[in-house]
Protein backbone atom coordinates (compact mmCIF):
# COMPACT_ATOMS: atom_id res chain seq x y z
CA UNK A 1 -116.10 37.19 327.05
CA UNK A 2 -113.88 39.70 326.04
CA UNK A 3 -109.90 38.93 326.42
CA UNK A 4 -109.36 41.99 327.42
CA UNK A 5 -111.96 42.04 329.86
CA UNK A 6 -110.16 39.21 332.34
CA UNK A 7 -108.37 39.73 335.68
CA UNK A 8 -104.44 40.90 335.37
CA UNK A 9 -103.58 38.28 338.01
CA UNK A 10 -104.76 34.63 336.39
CA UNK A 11 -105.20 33.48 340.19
CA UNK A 12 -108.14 35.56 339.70
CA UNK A 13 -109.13 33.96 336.29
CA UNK A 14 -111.32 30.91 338.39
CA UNK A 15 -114.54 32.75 338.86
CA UNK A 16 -114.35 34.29 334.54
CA UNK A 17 -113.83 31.03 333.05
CA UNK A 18 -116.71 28.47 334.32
CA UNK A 19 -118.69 28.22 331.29
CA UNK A 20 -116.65 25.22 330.08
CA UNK A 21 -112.75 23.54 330.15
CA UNK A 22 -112.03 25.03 327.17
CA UNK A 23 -111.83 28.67 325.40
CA UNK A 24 -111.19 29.30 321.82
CA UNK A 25 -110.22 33.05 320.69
CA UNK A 26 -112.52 34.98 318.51
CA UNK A 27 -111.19 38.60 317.79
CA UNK A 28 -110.68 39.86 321.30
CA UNK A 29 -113.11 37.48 322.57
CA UNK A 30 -112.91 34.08 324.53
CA UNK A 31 -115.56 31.48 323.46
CA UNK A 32 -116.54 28.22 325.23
CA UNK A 33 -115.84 24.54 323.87
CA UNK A 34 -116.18 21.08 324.90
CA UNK A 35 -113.59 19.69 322.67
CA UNK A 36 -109.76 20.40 321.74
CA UNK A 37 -109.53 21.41 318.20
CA UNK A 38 -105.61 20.90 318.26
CA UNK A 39 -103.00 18.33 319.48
CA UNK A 40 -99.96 19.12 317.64
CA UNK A 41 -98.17 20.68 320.52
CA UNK A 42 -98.92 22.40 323.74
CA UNK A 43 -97.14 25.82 325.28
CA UNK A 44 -97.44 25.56 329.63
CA UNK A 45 -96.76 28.56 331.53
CA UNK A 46 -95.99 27.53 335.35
CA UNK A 47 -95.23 30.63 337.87
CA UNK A 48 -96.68 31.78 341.48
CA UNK A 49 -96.64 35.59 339.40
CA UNK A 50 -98.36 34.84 336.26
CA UNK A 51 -100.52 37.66 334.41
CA UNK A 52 -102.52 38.32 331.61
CA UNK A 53 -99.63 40.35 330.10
CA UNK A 54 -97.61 36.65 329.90
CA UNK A 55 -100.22 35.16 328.30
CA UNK A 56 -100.84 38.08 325.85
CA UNK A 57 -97.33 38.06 324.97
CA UNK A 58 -97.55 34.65 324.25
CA UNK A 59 -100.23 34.72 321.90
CA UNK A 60 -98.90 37.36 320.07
CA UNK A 61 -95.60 35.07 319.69
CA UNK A 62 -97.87 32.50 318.49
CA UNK A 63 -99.75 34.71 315.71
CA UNK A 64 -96.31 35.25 314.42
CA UNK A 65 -95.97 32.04 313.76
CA UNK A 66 -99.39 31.58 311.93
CA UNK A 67 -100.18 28.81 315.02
CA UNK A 68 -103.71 28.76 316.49
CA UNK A 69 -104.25 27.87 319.84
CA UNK A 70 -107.04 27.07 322.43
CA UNK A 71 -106.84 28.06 326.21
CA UNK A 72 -107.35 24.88 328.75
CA UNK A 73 -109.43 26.50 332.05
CA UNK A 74 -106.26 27.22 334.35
CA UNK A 75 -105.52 25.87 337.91
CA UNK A 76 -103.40 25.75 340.22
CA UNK A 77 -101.15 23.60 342.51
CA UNK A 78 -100.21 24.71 345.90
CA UNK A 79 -98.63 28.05 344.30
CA UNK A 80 -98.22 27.27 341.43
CA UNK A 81 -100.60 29.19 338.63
CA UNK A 82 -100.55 26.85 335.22
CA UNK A 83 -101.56 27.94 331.87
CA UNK A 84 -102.01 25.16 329.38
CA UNK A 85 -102.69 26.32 325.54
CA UNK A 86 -103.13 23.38 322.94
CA UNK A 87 -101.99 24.05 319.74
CA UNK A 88 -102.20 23.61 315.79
CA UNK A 89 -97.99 22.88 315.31
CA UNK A 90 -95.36 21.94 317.21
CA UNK A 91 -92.62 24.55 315.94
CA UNK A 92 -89.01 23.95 317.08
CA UNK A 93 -88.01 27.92 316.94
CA UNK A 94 -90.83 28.52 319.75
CA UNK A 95 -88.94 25.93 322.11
CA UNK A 96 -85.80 28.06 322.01
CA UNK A 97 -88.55 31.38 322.46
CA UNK A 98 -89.57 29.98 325.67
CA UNK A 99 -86.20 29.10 327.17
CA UNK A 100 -85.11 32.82 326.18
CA UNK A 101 -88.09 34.20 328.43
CA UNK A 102 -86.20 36.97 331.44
CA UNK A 103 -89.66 35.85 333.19
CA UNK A 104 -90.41 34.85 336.90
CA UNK A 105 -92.32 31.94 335.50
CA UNK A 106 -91.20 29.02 333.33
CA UNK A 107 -92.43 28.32 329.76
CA UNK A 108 -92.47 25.02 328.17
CA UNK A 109 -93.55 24.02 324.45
CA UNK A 110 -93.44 20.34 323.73
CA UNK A 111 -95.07 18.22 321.30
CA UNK A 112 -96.78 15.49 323.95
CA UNK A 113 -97.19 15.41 327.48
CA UNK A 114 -97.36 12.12 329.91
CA UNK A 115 -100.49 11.86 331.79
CA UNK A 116 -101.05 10.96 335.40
CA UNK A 117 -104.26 8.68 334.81
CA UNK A 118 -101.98 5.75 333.17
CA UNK A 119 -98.75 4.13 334.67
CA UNK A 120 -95.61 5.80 334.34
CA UNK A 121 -91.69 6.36 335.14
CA UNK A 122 -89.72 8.99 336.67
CA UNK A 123 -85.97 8.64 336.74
CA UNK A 124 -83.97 11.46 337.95
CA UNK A 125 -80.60 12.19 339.22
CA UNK A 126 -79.44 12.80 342.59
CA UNK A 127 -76.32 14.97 343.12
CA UNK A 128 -78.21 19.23 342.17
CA UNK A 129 -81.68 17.74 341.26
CA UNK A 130 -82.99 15.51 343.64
CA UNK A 131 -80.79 17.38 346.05
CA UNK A 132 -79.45 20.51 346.67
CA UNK A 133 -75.23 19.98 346.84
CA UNK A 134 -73.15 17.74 344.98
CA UNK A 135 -71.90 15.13 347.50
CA UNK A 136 -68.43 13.91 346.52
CA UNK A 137 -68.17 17.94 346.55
CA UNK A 138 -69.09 17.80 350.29
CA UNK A 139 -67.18 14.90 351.37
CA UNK A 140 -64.46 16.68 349.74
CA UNK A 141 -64.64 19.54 351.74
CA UNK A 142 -64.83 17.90 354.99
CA UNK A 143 -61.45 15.84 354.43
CA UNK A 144 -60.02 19.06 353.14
CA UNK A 145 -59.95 18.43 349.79
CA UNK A 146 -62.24 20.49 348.74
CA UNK A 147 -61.10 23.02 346.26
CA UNK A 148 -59.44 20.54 343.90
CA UNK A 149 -62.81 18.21 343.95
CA UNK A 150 -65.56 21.34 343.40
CA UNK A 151 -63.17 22.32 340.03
CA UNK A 152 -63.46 18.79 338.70
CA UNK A 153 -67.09 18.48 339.03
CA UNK A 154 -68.20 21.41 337.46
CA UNK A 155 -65.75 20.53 334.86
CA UNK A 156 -67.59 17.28 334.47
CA UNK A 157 -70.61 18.55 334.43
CA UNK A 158 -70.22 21.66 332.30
CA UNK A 159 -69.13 18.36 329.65
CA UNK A 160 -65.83 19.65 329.94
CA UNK A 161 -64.23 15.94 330.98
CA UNK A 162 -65.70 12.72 330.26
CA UNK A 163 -67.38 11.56 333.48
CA UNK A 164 -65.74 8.42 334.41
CA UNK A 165 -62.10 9.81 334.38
CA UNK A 166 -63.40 12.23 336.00
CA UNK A 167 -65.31 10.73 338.82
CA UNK A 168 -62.34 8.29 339.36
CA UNK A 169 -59.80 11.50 339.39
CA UNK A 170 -62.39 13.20 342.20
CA UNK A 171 -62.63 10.16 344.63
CA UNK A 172 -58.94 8.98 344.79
CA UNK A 173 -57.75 12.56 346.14
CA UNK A 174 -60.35 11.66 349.06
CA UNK A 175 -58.16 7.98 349.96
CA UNK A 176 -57.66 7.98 354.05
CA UNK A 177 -60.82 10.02 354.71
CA UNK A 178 -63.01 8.81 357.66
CA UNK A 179 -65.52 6.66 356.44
CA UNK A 180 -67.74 8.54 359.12
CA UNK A 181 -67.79 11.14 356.40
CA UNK A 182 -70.27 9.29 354.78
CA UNK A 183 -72.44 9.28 357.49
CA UNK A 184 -72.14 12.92 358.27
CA UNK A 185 -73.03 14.14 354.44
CA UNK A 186 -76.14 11.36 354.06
CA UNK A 187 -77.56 12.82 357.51
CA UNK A 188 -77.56 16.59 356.28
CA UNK A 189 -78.61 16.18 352.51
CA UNK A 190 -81.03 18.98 351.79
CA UNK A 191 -83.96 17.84 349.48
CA UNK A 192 -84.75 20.28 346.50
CA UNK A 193 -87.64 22.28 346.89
CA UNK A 194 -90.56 20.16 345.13
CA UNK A 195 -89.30 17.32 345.26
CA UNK A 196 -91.46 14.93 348.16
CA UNK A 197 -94.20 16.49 346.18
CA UNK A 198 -93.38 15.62 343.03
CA UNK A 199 -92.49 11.77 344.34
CA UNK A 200 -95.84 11.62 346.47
CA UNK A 201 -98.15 12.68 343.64
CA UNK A 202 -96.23 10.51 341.39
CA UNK A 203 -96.48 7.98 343.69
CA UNK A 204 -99.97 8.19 344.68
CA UNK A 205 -100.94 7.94 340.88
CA UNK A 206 -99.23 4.47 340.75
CA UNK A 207 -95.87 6.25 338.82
CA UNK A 208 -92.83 4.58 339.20
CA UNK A 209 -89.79 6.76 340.55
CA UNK A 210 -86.20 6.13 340.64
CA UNK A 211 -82.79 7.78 340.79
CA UNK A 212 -79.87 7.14 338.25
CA UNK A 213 -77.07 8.76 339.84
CA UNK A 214 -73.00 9.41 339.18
CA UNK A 215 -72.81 9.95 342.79
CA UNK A 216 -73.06 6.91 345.52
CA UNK A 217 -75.20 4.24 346.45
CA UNK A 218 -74.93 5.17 350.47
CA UNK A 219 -76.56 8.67 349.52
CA UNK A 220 -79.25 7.60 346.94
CA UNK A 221 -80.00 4.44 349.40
CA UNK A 222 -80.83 6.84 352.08
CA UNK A 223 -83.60 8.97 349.82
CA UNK A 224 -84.71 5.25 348.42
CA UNK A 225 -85.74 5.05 352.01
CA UNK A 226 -86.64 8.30 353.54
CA UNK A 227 -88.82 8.69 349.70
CA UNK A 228 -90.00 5.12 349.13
CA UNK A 229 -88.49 5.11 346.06
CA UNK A 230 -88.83 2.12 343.42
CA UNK A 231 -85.33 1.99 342.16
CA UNK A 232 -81.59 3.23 342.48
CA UNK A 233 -78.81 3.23 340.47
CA UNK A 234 -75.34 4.08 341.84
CA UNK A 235 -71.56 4.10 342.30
CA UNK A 236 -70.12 1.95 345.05
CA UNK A 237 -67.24 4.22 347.00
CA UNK A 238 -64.58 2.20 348.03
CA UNK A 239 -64.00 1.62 351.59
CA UNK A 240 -60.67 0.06 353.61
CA UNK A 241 -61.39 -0.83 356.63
CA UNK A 242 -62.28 2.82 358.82
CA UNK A 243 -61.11 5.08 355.56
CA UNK A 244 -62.38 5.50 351.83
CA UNK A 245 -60.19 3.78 350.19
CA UNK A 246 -60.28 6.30 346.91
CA UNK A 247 -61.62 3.95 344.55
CA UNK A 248 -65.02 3.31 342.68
CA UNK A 249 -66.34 -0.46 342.78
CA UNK A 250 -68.00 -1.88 340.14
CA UNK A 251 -69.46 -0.49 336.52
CA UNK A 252 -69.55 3.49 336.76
CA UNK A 253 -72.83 5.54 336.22
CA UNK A 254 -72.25 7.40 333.67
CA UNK A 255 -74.05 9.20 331.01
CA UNK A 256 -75.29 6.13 329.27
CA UNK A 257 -75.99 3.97 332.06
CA UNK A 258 -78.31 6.37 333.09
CA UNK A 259 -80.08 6.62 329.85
CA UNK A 260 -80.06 2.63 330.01
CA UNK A 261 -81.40 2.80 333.28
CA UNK A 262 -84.23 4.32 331.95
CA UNK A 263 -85.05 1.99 328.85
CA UNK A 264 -84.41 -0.89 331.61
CA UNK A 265 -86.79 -0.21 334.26
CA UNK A 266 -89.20 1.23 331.57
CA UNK A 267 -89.45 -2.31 329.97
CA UNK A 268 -89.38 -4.45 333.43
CA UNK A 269 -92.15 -2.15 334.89
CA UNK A 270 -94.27 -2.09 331.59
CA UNK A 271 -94.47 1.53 330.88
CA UNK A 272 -94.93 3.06 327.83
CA UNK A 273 -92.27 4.77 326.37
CA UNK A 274 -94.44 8.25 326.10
CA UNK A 275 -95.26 7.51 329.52
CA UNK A 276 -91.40 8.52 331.00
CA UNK A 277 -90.04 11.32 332.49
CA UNK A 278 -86.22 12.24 332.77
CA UNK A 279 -84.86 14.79 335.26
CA UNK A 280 -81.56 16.11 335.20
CA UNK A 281 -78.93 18.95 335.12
CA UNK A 282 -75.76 17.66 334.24
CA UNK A 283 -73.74 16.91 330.65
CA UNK A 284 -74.24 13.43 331.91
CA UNK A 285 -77.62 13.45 332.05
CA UNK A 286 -78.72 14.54 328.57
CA UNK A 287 -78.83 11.24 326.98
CA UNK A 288 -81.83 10.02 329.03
CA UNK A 289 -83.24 13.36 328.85
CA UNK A 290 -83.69 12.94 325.33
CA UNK A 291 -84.65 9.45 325.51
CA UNK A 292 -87.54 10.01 327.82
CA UNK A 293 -91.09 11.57 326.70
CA UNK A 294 -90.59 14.24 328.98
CA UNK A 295 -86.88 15.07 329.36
CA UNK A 296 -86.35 17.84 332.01
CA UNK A 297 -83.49 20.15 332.90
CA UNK A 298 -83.75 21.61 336.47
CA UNK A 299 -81.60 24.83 336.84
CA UNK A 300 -79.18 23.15 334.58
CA UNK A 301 -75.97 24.29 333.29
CA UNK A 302 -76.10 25.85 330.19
CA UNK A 303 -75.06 22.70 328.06
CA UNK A 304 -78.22 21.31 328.94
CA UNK A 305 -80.74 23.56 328.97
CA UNK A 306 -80.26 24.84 325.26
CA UNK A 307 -80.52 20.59 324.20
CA UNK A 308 -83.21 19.90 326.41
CA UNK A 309 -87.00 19.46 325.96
CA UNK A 310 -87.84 21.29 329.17
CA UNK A 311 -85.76 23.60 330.81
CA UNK A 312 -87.37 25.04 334.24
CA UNK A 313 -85.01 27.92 335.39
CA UNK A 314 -87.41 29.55 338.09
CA UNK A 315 -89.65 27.00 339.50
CA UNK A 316 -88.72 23.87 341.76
CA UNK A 317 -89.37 20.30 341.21
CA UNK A 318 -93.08 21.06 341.47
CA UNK A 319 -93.65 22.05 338.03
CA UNK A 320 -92.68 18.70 336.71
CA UNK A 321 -95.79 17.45 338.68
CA UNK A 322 -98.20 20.62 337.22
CA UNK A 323 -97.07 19.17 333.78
CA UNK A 324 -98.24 15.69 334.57
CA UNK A 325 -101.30 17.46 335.73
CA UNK A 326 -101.19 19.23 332.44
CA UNK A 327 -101.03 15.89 330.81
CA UNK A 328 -104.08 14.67 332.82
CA UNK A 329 -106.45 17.56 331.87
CA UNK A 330 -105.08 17.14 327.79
CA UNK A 331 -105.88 13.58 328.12
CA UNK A 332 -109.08 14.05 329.64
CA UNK A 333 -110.67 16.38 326.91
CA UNK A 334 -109.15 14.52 323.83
């Protein structure tokens, strides 16, 4: 079948590639296989606009490099069009390539992916992943406090301040505030596009999923609950009597508590270590990143998307799910 010859739109792709799961490039034609030749790296592209320009482009970026590749039948979930290619290296340079993209569609190169078809372990953070607003930021602004909070967590999590000070700094300007504040931020916590589908596939594949969080236990206990999730891990704000009493309780989430977290609940659920997944966008959250198989930075600040395995920029929580389903289909034909 000629390359050429395919569909602009890969939505379209379905009915072209039936002959098998697998299509190796021959001049400017696509020949059936069984089998993956290579498994020294994979390149995903994950968009609801893919084309056959992306993927050409990719290719070509690949021939550069001297790297051969073979093309995985595509799918999709819910809107999301996925392109896996398996490859011959895992190059470093073609990491940074994909991050540097201007495309309405994400592009990930990584050396292995987890698979859905054995046990494994997401643990992401909270505060701009799991949800949409930082939540010290909006307690903040409801006891008026605002302004001077919002400038110390971006600080924070630009890696600007070290995160306990920080934290500690943030919650004693909001001593005397209603407790009821609390209440008020937990009950309107918007969820971040993706993410009760990336927890109920997770969960319905027997994963594990958790939150590590620098933010507080009342808000991560209330998505434990509304999510069914396995695990939390989270500050305690201080509380006199009907006020916050602008201190933090107990040992402070930070950075490598989270990453911790991670090896912790990996070992006392039995997972394998290339069986985790990390989730973050924070400073604070790049040492678990890079401690899990699949380290992942959401529409992160630019700290952590240049260290980061995966940075997703355009998609939603969603794509870390088509990866796991990448990981499934890999798995399946090796």
């Amino acid at each position: 079948m000629p390359f050429s010859s395919l569909p602009e739109h890969l939505a379209d792709w379905g009915h072209r590639l039936t002959a098998a799961p697998i299509y190796l490039p021959a001049g400017d034609a696509l020949q059936p296989a069984t089998s993956l030749p290579f498994a020294a790296g994979y390149l995903v592209l994950m968009g609801e606009s893919l084309s056959r320009q992306h993927l050409i482009a990719t290719v070509d970026q690949l021939a550069e490099r001297g790297v051969q590749w073979a093309l995985l039948t595509p799918f999709t979930h819910v809107e999301t069009e996925v392109v896996v290619l398996a490859l011959s290296a895992y190059d470093r340079e073609l990491v940074a390539w994909c991050k540097q993209q201007a495309w309405p569609l994400d592009a990930v190169h990584i050396e292995h992916l987890p698979t859905l078809s054995q046990p494994g372990l997401i643990l992401m953070d909270m505060d701009s992943t799991a949800i949409q607003i930082e939540c010290i930021d909006e307690i903040a602004r409801l006891a008026g406090v605002g302004e001077q909070v919002s400038a110390v967590t971006a600080a924070a999590m630009q890696g600007k301040l070290e995160f306990a000070d920080s934290l500690r700094n943030r919650v004693a300007l909001l001593k005397g505030a209603p407790v009821t504040i609390l209440d008020t931020v937990a009950a309107n916590m918007p969820l971040m596009p993706g993410l009760t589908l990336l927890v109920d596939g997770a969960k319905a594949a027997g994963w594990k999923v958790a939150i590590a969080s620098g933010g507080f236990t009342r808000f991560a206990g209330k998505l434990q609950q509304d999510l069914g999730l396995d695990h939390i891990e989270a500050n305690e704000m201080g509380v006199d009597g009907d006020t916050l009493s602008g201190l933090v309780h107990g040992r402070i989430v930070d950075s490598q508590v989270k990453a911790q977290t991670l090896q912790k609940l990996q070992a006392d659920y039995g997972i394998a270590a290339t069986q985790t997944v990390a989730i973050g966008d924070g400073a604070n959250d790049l040492p678990m990143l890079k401690l899990a198989a699949l380290g992942v930075a959401i529409h992160a600040k630019p700290i952590v998307r240049e260290q980061a395995q995966v940075a997703i920029r355009q998609g939603d929580l969603e794509t870390v799910l088509c990866l796991l389903q990448a990981g499934t289909r890999i798995a399946e034909l090796r």
